[in-house]
C-alpha atoms as a PDB file:
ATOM      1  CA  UNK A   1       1.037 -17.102 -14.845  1.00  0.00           C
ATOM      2  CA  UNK A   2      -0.726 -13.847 -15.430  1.00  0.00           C
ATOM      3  CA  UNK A   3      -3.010 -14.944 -12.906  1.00  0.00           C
ATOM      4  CA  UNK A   4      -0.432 -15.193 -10.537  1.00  0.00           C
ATOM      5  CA  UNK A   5       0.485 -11.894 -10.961  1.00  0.00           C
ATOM      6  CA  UNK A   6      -3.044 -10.492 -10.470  1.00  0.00           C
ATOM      7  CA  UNK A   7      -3.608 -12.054  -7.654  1.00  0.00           C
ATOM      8  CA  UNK A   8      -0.028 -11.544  -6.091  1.00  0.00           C
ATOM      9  CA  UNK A   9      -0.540  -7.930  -6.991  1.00  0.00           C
ATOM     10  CA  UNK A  10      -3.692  -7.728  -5.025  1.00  0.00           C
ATOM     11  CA  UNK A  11      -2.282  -8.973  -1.939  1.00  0.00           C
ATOM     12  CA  UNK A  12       0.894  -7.088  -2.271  1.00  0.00           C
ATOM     13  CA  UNK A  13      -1.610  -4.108  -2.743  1.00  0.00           C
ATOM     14  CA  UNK A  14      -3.838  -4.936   0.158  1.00  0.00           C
ATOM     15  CA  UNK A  15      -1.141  -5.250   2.781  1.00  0.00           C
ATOM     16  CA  UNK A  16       0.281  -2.463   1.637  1.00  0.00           C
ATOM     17  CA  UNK A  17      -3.164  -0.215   2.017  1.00  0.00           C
ATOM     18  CA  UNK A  18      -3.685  -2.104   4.923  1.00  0.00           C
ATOM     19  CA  UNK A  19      -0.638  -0.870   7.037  1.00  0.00           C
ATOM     20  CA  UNK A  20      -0.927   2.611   5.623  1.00  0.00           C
ATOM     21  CA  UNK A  21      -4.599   2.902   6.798  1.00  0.00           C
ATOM     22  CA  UNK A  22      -3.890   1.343   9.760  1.00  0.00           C
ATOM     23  CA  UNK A  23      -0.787   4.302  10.455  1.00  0.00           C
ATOM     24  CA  UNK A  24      -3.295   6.588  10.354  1.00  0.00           C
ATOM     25  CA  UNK A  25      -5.692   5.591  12.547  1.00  0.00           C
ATOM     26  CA  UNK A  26      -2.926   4.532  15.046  1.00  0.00           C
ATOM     27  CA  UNK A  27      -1.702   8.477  14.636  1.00  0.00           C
ATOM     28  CA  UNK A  28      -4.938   9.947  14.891  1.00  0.00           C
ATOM     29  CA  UNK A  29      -5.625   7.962  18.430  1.00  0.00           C
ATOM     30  CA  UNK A  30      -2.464   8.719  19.489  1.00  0.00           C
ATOM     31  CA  UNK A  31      -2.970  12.090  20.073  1.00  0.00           C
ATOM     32  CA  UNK A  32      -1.670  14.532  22.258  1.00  0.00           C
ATOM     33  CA  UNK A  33       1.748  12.844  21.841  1.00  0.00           C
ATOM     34  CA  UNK A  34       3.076  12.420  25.283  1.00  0.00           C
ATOM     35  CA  UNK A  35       6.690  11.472  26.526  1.00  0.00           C
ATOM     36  CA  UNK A  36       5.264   8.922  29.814  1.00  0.00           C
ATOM     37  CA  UNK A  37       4.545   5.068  29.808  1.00  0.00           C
ATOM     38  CA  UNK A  38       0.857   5.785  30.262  1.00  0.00           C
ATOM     39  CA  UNK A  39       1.053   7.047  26.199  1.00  0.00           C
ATOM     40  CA  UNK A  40       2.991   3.975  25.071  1.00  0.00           C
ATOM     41  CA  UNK A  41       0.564   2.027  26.728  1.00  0.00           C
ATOM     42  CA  UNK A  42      -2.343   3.433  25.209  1.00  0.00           C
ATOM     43  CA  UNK A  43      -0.273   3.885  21.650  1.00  0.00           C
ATOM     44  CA  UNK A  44       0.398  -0.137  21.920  1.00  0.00           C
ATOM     45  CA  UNK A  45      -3.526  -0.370  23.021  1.00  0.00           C
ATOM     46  CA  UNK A  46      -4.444   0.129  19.907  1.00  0.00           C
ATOM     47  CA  UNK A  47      -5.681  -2.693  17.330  1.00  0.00           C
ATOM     48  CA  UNK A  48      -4.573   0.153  14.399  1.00  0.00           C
ATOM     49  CA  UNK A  49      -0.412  -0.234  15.231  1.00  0.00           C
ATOM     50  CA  UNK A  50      -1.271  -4.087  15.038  1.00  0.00           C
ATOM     51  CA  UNK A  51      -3.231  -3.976  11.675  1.00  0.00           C
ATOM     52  CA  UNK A  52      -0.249  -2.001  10.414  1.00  0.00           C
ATOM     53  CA  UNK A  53       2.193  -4.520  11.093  1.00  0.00           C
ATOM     54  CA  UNK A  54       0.411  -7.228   9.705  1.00  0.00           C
ATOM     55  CA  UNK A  55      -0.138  -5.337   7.020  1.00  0.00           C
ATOM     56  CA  UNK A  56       4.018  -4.430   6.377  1.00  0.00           C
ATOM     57  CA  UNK A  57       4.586  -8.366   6.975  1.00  0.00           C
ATOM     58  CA  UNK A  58       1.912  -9.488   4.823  1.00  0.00           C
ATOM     59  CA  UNK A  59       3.534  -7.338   2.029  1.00  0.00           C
ATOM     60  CA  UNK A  60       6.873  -8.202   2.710  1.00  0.00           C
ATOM     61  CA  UNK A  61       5.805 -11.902   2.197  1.00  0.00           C
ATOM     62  CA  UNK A  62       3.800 -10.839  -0.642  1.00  0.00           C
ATOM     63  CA  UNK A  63       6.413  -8.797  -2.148  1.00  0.00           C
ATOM     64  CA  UNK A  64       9.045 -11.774  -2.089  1.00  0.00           C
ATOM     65  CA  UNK A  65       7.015 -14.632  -3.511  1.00  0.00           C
ATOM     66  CA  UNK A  66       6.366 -11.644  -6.329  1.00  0.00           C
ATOM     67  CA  UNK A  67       9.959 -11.374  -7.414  1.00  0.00           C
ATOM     68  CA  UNK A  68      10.764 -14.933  -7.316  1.00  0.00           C
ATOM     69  CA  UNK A  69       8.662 -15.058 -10.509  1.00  0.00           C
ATOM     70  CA  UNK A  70       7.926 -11.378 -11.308  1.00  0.00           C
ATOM     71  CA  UNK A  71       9.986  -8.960 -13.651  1.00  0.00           C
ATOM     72  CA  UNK A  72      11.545  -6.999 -11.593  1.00  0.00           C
ATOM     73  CA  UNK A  73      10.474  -3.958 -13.205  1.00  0.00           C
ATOM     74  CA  UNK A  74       6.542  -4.165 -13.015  1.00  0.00           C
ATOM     75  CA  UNK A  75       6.538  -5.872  -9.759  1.00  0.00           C
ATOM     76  CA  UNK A  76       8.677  -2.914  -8.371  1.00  0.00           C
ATOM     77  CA  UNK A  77       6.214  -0.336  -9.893  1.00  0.00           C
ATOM     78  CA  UNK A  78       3.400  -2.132  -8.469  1.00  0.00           C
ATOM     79  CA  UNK A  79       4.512  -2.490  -5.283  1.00  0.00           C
ATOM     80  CA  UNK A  80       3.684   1.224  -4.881  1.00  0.00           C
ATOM     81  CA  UNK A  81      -0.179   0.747  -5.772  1.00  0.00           C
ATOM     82  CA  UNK A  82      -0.772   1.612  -2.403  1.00  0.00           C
ATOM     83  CA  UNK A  83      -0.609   5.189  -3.131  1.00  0.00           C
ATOM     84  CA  UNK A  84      -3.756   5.097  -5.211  1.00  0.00           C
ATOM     85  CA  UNK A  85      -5.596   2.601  -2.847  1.00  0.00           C
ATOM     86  CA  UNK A  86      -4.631   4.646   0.029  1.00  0.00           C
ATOM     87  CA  UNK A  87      -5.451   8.074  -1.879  1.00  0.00           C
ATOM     88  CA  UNK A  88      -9.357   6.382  -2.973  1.00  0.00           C
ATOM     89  CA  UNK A  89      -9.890   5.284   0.271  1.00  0.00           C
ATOM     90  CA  UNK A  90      -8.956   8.628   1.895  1.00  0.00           C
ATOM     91  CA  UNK A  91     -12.143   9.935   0.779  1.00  0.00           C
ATOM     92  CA  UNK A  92     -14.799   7.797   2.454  1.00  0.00           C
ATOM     93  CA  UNK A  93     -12.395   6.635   5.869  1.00  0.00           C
ATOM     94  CA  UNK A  94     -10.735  10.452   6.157  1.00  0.00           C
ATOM     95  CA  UNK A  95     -12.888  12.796   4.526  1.00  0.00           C
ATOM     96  CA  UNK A  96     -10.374  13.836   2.426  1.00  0.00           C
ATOM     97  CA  UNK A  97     -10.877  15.319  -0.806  1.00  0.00           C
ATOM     98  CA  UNK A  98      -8.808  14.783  -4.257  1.00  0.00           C
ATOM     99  CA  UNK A  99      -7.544  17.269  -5.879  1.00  0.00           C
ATOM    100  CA  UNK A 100      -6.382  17.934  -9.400  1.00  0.00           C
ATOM    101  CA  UNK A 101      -2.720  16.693  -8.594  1.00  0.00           C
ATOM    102  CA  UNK A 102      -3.419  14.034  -6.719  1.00  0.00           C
ATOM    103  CA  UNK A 103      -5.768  12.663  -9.620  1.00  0.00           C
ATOM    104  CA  UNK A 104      -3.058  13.436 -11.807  1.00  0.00           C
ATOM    105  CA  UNK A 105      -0.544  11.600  -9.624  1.00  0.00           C
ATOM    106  CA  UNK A 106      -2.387   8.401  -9.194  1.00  0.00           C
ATOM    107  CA  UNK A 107      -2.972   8.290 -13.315  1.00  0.00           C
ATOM    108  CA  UNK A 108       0.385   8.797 -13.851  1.00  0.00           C
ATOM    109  CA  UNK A 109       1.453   5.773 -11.739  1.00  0.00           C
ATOM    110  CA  UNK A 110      -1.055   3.479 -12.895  1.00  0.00           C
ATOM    111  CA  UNK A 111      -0.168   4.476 -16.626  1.00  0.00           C
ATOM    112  CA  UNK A 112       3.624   3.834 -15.262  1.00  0.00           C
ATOM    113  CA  UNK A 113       2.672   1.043 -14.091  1.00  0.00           C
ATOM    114  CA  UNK A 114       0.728  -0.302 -17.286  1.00  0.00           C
ATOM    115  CA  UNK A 115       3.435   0.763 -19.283  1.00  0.00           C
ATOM    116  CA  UNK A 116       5.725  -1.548 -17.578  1.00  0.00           C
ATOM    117  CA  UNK A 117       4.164  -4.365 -17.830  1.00  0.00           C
ATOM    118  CA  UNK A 118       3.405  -3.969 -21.712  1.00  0.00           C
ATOM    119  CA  UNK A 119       6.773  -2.951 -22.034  1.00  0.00           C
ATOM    120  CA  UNK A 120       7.624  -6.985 -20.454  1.00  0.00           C
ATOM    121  CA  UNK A 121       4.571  -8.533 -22.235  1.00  0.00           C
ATOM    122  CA  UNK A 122       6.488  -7.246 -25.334  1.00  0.00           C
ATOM    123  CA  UNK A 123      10.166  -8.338 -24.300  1.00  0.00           C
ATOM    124  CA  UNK A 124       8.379 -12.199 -23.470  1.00  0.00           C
ATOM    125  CA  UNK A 125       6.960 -12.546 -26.920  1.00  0.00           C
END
């Protein structure tokens, strides 16, 4: 079963990362925002607003088959790994840099995270 998780986890976490990424390369080739067809057209010409909803559908899938066997409480807190996925990757796509609170952040929700699902290891036994 804990296999399960892992692996549901990962592709709950890789949609997830997925869409995000995908949102903001869809943003950043939208640009200059416009108010005419010829925008929309170019918006919806782009493979990014596609790859972002796969990637919401993909986790909403994901995310379902999760709770059908999940706790509810570590499959919740996991469901927002994307943060720290999307913060890592921010570096090498965006050129983004991490600061002290954003390190901070990202530890604090994995430990959150890792303290949920000890917390349920614990409750099972």
């Amino acid at each position: 079963m804990k296999r399960f998780y892992l692996i549901g986890f990962a592709v709950l976490m890789s949609f997830d990362t997925l869409a995000q990424i995908s949102f903001k390369y869809a943003g950043d080739h939208a640009l200059p925002v416009q108010a005419n067809a010829a925008w929309l057209l170019r918006l919806f010409g782009q493979p990014w607003v596609y790859g972002a909803v796969i990637g919401y559908i993909g986790a909403f899938f994901a995310y379902m088959t999760l709770l059908r066997r999940a706790p509810i409480g570590p499959a919740f807190a996991a469901s927002h790994l994307e943060v720290v996925s999307v913060l890592l990757l921010s570096v090498p796509l965006f050129h983004e840099s991490i600061g002290w609170a954003q390190a901070l952040g990202a530890t604090a929700i994995v430990a959150g995270i890792v303290c949920l699902a000890m917390s349920e290891s614990d409750d099972g036994q």
